[in-house]
N, C-alpha and C. Protein backbone atom coordinates (compact mmCIF):
# COMPACT_ATOMS: atom_id res chain seq x y z
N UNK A 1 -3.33 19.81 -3.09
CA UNK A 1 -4.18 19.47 -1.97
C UNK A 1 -3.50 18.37 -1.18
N UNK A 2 -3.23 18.36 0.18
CA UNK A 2 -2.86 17.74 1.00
C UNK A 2 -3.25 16.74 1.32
N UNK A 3 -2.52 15.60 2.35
CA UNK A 3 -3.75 14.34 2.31
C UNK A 3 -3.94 14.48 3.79
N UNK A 4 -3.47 15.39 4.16
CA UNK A 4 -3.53 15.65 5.80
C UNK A 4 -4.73 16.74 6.14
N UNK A 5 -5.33 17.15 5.07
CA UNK A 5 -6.42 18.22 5.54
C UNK A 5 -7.45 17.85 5.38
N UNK A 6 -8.29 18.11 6.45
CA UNK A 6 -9.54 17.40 6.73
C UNK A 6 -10.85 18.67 6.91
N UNK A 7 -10.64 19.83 6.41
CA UNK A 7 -11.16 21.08 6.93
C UNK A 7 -11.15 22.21 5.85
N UNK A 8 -12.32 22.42 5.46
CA UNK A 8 -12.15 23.80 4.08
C UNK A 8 -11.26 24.92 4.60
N UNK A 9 -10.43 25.74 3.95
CA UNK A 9 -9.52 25.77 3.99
C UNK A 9 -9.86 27.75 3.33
N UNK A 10 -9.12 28.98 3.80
CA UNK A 10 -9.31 29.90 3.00
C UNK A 10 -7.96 30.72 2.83
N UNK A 11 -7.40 31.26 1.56
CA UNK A 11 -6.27 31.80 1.43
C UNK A 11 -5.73 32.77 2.08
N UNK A 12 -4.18 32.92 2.07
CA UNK A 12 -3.90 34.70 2.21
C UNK A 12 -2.29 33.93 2.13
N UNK A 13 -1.62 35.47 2.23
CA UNK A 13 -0.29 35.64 2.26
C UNK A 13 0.90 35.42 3.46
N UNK A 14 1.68 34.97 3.02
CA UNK A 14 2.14 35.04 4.36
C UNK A 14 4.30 35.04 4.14
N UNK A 15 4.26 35.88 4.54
CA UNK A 15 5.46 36.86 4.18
C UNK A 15 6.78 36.32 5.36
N UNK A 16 7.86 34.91 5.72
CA UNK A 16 8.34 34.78 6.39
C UNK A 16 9.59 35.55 6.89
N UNK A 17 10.40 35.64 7.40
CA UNK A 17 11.73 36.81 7.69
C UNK A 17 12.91 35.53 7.16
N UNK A 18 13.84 36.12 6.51
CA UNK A 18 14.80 35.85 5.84
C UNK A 18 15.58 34.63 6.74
N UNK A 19 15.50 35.03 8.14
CA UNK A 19 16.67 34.40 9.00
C UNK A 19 16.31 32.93 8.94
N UNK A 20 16.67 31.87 8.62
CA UNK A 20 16.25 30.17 8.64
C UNK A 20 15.23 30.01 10.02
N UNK A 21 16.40 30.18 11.31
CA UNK A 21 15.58 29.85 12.50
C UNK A 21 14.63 30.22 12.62
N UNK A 22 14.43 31.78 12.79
CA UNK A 22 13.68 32.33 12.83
C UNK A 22 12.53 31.86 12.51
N UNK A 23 12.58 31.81 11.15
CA UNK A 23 11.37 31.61 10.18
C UNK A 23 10.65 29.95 10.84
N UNK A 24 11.68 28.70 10.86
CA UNK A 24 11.27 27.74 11.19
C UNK A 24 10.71 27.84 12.95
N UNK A 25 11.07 28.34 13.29
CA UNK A 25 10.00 28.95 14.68
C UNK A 25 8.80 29.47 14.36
N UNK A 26 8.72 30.35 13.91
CA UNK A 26 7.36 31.40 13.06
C UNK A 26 6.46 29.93 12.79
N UNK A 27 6.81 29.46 11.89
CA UNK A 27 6.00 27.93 11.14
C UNK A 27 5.66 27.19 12.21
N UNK A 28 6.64 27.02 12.94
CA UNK A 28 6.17 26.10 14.45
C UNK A 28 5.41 26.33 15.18
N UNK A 29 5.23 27.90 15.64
CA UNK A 29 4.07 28.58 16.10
C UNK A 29 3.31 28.55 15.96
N UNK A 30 2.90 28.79 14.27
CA UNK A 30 1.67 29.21 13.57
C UNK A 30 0.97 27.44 13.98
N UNK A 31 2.05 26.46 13.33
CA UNK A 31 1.54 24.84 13.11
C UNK A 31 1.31 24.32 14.37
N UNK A 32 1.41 24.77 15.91
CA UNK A 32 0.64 24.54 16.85
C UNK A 32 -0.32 24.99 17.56
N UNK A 33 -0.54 26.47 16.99
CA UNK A 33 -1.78 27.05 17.52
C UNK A 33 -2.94 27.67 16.62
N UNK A 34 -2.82 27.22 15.26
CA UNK A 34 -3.75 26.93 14.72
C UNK A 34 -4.09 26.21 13.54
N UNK A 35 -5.23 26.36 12.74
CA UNK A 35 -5.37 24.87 11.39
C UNK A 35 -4.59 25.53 10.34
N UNK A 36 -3.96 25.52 9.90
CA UNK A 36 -2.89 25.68 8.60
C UNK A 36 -2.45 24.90 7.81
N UNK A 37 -2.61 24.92 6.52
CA UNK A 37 -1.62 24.73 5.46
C UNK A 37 -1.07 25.19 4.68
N UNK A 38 0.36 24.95 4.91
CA UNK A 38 0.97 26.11 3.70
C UNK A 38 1.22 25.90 2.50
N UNK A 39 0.85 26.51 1.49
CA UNK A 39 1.59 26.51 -0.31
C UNK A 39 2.28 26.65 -0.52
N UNK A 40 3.33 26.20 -1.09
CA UNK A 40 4.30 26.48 -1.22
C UNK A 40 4.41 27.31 -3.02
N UNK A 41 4.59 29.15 -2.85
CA UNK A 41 4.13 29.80 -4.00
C UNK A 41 5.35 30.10 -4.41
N UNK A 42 6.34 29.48 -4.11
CA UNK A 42 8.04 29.26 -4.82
C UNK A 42 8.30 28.34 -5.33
N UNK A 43 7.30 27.26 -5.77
CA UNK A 43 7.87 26.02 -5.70
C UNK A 43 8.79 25.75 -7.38
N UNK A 44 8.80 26.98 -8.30
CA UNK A 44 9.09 26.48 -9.07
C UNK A 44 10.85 26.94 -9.22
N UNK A 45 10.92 28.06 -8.37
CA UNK A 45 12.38 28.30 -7.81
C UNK A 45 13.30 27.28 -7.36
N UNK A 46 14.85 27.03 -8.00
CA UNK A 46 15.79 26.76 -7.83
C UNK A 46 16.18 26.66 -6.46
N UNK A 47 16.31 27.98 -5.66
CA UNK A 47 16.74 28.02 -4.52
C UNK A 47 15.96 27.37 -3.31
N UNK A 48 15.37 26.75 -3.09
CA UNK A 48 14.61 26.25 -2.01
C UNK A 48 14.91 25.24 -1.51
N UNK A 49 15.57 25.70 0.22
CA UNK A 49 16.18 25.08 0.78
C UNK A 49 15.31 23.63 1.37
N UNK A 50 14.29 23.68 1.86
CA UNK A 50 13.63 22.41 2.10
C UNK A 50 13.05 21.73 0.79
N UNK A 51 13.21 22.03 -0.19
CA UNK A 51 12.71 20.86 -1.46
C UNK A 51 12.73 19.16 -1.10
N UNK A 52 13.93 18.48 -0.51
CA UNK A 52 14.15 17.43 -0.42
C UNK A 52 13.07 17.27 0.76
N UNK A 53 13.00 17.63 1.65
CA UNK A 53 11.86 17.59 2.86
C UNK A 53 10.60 17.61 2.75
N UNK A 54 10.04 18.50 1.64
CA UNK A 54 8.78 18.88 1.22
C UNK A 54 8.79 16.94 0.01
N UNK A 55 9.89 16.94 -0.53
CA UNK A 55 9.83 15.42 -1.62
C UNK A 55 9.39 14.51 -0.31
N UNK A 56 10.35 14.44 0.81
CA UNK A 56 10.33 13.24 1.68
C UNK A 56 8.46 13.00 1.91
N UNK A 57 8.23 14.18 2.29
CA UNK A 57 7.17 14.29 3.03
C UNK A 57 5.78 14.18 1.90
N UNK A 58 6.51 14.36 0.47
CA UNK A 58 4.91 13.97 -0.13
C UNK A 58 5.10 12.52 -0.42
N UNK A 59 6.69 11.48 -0.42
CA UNK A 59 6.31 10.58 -0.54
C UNK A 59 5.59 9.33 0.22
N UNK A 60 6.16 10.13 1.68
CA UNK A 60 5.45 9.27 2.50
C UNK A 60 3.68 9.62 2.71
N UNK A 61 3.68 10.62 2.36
CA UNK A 61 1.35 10.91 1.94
C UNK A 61 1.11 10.02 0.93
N UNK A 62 1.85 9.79 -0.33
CA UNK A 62 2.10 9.00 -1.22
C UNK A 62 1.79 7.47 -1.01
N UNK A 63 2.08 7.13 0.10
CA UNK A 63 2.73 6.07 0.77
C UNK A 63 1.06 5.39 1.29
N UNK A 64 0.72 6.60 2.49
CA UNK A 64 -0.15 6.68 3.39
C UNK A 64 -0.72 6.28 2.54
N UNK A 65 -1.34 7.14 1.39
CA UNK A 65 -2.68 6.75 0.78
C UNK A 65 -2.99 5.27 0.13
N UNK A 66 -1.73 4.87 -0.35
CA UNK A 66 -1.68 3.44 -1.00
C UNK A 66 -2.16 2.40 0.23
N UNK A 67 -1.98 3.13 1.56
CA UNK A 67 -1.95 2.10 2.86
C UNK A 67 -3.13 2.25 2.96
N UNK A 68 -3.64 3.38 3.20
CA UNK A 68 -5.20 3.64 3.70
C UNK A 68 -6.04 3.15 2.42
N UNK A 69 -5.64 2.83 1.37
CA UNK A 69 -6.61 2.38 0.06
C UNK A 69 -6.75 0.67 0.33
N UNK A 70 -5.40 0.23 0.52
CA UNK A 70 -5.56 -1.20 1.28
C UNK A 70 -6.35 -1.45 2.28
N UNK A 71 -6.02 -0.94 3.55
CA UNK A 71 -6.94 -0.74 4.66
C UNK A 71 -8.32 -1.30 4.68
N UNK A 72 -8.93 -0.09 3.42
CA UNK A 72 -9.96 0.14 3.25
C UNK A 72 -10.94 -0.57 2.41
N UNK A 73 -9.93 -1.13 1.38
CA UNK A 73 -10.32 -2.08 0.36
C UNK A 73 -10.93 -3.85 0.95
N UNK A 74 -9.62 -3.94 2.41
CA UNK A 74 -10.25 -5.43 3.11
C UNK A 74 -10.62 -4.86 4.00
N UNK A 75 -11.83 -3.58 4.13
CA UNK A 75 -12.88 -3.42 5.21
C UNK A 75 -12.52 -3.53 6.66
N UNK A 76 -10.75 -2.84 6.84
CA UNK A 76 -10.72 -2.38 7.96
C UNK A 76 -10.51 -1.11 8.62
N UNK A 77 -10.04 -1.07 9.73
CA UNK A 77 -10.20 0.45 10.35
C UNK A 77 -8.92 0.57 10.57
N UNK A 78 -8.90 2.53 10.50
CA UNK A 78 -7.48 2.94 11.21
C UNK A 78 -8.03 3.63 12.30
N UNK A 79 -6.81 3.72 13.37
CA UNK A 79 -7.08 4.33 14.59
C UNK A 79 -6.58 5.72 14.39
N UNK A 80 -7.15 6.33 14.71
CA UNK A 80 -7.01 7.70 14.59
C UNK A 80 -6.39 8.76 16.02
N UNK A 81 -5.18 8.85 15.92
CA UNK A 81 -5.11 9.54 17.45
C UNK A 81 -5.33 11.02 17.44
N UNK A 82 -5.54 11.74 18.55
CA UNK A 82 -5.95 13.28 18.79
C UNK A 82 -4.78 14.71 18.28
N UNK A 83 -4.73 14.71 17.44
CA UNK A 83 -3.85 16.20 17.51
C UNK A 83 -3.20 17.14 18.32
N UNK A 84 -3.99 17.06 19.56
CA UNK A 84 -3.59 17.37 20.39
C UNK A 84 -2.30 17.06 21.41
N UNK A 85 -2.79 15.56 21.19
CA UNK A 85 -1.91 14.39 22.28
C UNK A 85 -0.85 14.62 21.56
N UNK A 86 -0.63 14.55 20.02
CA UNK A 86 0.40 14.48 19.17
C UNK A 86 1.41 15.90 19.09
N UNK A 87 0.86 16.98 19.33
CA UNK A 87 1.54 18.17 19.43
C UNK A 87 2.54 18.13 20.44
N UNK A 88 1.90 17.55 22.03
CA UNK A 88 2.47 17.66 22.83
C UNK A 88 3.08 16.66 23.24
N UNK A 89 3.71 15.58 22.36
CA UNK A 89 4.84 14.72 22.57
C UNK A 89 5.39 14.82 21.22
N UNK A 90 5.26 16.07 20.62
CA UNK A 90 6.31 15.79 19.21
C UNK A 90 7.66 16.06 18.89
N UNK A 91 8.25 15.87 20.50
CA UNK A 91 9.43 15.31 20.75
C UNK A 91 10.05 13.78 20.48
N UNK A 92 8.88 12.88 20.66
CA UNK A 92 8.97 11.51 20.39
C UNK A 92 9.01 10.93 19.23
N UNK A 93 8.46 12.34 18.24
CA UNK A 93 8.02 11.78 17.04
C UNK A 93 9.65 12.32 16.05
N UNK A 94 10.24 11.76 14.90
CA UNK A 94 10.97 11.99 14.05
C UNK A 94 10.18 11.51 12.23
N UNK A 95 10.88 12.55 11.12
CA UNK A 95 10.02 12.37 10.53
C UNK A 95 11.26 10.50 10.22
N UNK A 96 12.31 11.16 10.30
CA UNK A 96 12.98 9.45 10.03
C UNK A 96 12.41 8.44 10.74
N UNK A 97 11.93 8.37 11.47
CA UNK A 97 11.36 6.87 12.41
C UNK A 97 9.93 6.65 11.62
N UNK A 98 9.08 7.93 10.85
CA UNK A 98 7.98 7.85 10.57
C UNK A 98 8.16 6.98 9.39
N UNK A 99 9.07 7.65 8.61
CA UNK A 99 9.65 7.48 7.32
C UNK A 99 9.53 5.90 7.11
N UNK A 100 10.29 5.34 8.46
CA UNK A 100 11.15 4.11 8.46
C UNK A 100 9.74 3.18 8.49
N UNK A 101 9.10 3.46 9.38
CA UNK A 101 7.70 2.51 9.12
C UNK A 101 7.16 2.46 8.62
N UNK A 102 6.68 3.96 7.84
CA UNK A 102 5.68 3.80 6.51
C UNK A 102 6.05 3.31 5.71
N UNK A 103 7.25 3.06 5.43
CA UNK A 103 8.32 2.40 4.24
C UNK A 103 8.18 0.77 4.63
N UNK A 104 8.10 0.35 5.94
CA UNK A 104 8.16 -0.80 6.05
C UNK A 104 7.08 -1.48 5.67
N UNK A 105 6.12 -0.62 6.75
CA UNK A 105 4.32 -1.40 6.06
C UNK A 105 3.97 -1.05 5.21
N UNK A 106 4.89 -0.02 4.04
CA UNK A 106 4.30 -0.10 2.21
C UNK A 106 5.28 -1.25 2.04
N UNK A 107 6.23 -1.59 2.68
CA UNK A 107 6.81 -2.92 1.76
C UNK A 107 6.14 -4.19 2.06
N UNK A 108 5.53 -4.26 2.82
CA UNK A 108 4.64 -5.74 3.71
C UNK A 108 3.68 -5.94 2.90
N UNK A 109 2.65 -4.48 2.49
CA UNK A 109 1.39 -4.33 1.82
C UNK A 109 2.11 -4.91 -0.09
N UNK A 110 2.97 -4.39 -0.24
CA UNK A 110 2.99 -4.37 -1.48
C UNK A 110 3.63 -5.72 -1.71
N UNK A 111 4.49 -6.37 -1.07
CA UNK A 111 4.94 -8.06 -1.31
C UNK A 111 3.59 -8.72 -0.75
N UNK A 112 2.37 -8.33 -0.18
CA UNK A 112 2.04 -9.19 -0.01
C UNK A 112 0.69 -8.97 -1.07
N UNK A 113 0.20 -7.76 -1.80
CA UNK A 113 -0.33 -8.13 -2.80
C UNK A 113 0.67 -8.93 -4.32
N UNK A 114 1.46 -8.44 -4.23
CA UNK A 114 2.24 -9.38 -5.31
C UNK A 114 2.12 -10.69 -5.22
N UNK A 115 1.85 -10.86 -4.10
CA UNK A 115 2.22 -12.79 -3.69
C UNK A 115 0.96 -13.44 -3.96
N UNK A 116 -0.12 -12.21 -3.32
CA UNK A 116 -1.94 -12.33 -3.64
C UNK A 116 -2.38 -12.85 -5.21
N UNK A 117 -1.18 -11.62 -5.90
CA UNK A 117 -1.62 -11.92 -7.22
C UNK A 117 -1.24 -13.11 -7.89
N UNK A 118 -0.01 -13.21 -7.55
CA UNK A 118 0.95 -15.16 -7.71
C UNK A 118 -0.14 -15.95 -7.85
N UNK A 119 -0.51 -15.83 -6.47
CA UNK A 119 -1.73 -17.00 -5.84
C UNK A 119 -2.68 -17.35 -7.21
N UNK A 120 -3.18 -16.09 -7.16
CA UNK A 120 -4.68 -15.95 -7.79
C UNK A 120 -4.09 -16.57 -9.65
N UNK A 121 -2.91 -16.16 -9.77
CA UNK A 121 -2.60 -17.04 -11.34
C UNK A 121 -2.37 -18.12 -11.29
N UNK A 122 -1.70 -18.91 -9.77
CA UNK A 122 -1.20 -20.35 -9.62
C UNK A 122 -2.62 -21.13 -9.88
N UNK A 123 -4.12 -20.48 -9.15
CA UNK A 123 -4.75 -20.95 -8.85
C UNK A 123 -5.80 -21.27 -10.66
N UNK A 124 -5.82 -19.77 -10.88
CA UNK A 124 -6.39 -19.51 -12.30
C UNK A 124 -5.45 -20.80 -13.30
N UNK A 125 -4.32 -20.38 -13.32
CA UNK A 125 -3.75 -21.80 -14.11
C UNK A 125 -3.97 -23.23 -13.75
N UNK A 126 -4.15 -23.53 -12.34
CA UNK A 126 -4.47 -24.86 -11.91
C UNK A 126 -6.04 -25.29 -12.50
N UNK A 127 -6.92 -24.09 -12.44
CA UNK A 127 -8.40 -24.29 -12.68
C UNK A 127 -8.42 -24.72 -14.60
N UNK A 128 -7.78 -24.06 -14.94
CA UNK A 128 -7.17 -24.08 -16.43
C UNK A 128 -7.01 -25.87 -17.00
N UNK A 129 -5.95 -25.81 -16.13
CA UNK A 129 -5.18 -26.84 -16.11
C UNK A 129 -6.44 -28.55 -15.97
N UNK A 130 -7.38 -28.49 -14.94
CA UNK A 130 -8.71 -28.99 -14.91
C UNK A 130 -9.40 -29.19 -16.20
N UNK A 131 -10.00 -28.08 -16.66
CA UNK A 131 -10.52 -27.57 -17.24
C UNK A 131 -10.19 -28.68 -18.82
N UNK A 132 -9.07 -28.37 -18.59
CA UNK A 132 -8.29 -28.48 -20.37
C UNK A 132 -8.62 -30.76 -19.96
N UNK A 133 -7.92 -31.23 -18.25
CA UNK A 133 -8.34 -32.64 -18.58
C UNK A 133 -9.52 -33.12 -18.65
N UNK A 134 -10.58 -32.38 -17.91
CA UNK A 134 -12.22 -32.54 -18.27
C UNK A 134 -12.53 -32.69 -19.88
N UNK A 135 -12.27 -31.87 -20.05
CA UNK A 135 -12.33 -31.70 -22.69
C UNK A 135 -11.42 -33.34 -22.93
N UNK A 136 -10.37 -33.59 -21.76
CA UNK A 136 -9.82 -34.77 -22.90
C UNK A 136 -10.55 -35.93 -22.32
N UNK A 137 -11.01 -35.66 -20.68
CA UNK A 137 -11.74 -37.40 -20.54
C UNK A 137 -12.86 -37.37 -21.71
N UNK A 138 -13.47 -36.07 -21.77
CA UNK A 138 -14.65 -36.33 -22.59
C UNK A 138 -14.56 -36.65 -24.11
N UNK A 139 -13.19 -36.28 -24.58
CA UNK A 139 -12.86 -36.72 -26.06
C UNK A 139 -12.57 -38.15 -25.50
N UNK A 140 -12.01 -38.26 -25.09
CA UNK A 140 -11.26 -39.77 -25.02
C UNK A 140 -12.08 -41.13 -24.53
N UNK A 141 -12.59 -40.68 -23.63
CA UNK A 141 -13.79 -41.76 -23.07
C UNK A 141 -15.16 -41.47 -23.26
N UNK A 142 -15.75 -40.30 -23.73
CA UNK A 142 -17.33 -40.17 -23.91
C UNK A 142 -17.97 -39.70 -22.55
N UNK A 143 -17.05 -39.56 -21.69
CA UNK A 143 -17.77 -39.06 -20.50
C UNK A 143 -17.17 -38.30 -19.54
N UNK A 144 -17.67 -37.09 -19.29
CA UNK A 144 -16.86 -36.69 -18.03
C UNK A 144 -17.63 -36.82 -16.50
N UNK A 145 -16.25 -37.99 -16.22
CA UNK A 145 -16.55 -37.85 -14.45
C UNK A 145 -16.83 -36.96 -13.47
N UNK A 146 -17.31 -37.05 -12.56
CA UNK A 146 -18.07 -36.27 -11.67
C UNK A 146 -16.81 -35.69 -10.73
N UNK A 147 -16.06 -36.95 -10.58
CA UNK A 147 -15.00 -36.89 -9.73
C UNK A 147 -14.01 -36.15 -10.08
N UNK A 148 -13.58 -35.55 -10.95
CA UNK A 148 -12.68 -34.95 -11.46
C UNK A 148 -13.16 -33.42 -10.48
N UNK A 149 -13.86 -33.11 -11.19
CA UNK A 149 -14.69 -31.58 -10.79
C UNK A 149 -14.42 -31.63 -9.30
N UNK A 150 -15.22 -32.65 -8.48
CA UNK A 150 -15.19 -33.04 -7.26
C UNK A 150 -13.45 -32.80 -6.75
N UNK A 151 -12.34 -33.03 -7.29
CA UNK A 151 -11.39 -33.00 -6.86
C UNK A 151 -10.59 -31.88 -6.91
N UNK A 152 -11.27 -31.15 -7.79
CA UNK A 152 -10.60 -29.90 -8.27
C UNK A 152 -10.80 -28.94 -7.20
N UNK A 153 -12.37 -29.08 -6.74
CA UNK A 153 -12.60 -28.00 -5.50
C UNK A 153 -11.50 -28.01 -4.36
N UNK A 154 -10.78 -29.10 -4.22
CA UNK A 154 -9.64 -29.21 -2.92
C UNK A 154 -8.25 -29.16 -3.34
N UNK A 155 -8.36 -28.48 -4.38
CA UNK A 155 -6.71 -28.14 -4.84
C UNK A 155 -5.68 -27.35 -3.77
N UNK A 156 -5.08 -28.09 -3.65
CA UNK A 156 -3.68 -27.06 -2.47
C UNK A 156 -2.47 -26.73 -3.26
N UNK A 157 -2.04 -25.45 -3.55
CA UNK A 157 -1.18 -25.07 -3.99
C UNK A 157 -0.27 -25.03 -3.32
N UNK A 158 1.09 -25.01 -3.20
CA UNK A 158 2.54 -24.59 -2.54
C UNK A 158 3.40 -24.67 -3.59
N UNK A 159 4.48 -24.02 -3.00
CA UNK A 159 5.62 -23.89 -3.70
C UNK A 159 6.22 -25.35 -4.08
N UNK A 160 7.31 -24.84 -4.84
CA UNK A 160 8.09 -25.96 -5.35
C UNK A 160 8.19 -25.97 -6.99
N UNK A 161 8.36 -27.54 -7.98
CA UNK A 161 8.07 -27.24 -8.76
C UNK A 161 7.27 -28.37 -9.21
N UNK A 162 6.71 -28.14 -10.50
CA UNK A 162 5.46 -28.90 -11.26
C UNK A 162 6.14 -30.03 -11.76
N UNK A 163 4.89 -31.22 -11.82
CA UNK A 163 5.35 -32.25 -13.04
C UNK A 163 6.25 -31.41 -14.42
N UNK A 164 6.76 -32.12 -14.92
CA UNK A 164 7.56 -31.65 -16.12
C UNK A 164 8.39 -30.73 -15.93
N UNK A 165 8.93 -30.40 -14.88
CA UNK A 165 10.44 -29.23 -14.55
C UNK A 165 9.59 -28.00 -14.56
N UNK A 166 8.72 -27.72 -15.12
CA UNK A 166 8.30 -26.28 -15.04
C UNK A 166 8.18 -25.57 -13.46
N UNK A 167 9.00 -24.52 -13.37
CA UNK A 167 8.81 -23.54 -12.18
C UNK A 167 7.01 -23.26 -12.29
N UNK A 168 7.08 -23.24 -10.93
CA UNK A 168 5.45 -22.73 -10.08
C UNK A 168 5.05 -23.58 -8.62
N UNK A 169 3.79 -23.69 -8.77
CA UNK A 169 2.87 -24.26 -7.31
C UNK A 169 3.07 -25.67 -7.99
N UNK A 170 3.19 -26.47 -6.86
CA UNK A 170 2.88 -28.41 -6.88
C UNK A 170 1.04 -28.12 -6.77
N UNK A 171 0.29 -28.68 -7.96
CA UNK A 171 -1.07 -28.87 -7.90
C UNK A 171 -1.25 -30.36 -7.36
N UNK A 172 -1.81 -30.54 -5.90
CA UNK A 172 -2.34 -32.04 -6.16
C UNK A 172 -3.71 -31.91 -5.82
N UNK A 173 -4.49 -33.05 -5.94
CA UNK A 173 -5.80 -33.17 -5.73
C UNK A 173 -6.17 -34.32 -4.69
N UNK A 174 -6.98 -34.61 -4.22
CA UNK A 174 -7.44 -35.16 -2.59
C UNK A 174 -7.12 -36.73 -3.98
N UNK A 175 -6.64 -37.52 -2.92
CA UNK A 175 -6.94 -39.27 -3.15
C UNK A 175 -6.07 -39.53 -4.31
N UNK A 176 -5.06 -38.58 -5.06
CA UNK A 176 -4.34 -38.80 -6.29
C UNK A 176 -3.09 -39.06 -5.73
């Protein structure tokens, strides 16, 4: 199942002529004047000359969907253009230029959840890190300050590195 079909869909056969051009005309025809998708009912054959094309093209659906799951996940929209408009400038379009961007904004999306997730452990360890001196004021002095807690809410993380050589975020806290 495709990630490009948006429309129930009903079978049959379809028998192309041997000649390459030919045939890739026939497909061109059919794929601008009406809703089609084709199966590919060879796929487990050796000989098949577009295999690498049919790979290109499921990785970038591959691609799409990881994008449109992001998208969708921080509650925004895609723009959707007309089929139509798109038929008749798909001179402008290459699948390499498509290739080249979907590749780019899966690499943007995906370094920038990695970095999301960084965050969210710099931050989880800093809260940790709180956490663990709150237990010692209260062993050590009988009381835990208000202010501590109070300071923790304004933690700023950045790069660099920590007290004691350890690689990560510089934790400081407001007035320390």
């Amino acid at each position: 199942m495709g990630y490009l079909r948006s429309q129930s869909m009903s079978r049959g056969t379809l028998v192309l002529p041997a000649e390459s051009d030919l045939a890739k005309s026939f497909v061109d025809d059919l794929g601008r004047h009406t809703n089609l998708q084709i199966l590919d009912m060879n796929e487990t054959s050796l000989l098949r000359p577009f295999r690498r094309s049919i790979q290109r093209v499921e990785e970038i659906e591959r691609q799409l969907r990881y994008l449109q799951d992001q998208v969708t996940r921080w509650r925004g929209q895609i723009q959707k253009g007309e089929v139509g408009e798109f038929l008749l400038n798909d001179e402008d379009y290459s699948v390499d230029k498509i290739e080249t961007s979907v590749k780019s904004l899966y690499r943007k999306f995906s370094e920038s959840d990695q970095m999301n997730e960084e965050m969210t452990r710099e931050i989880d360890l800093a809260a940790e890190e709180i956490a663990v001196l709150e237990l010692a004021m209260v062993v050590l002095s009988g009381t835990a300050g208000p202010g501590l807690r109070q300071r923790s809410m304004s933690l700023q993380v950045g790069g660099g590195m920590r007290e004691g050589g350890r690689e990560g975020g510089i934790v400081r806290g407001n007035g320390e």
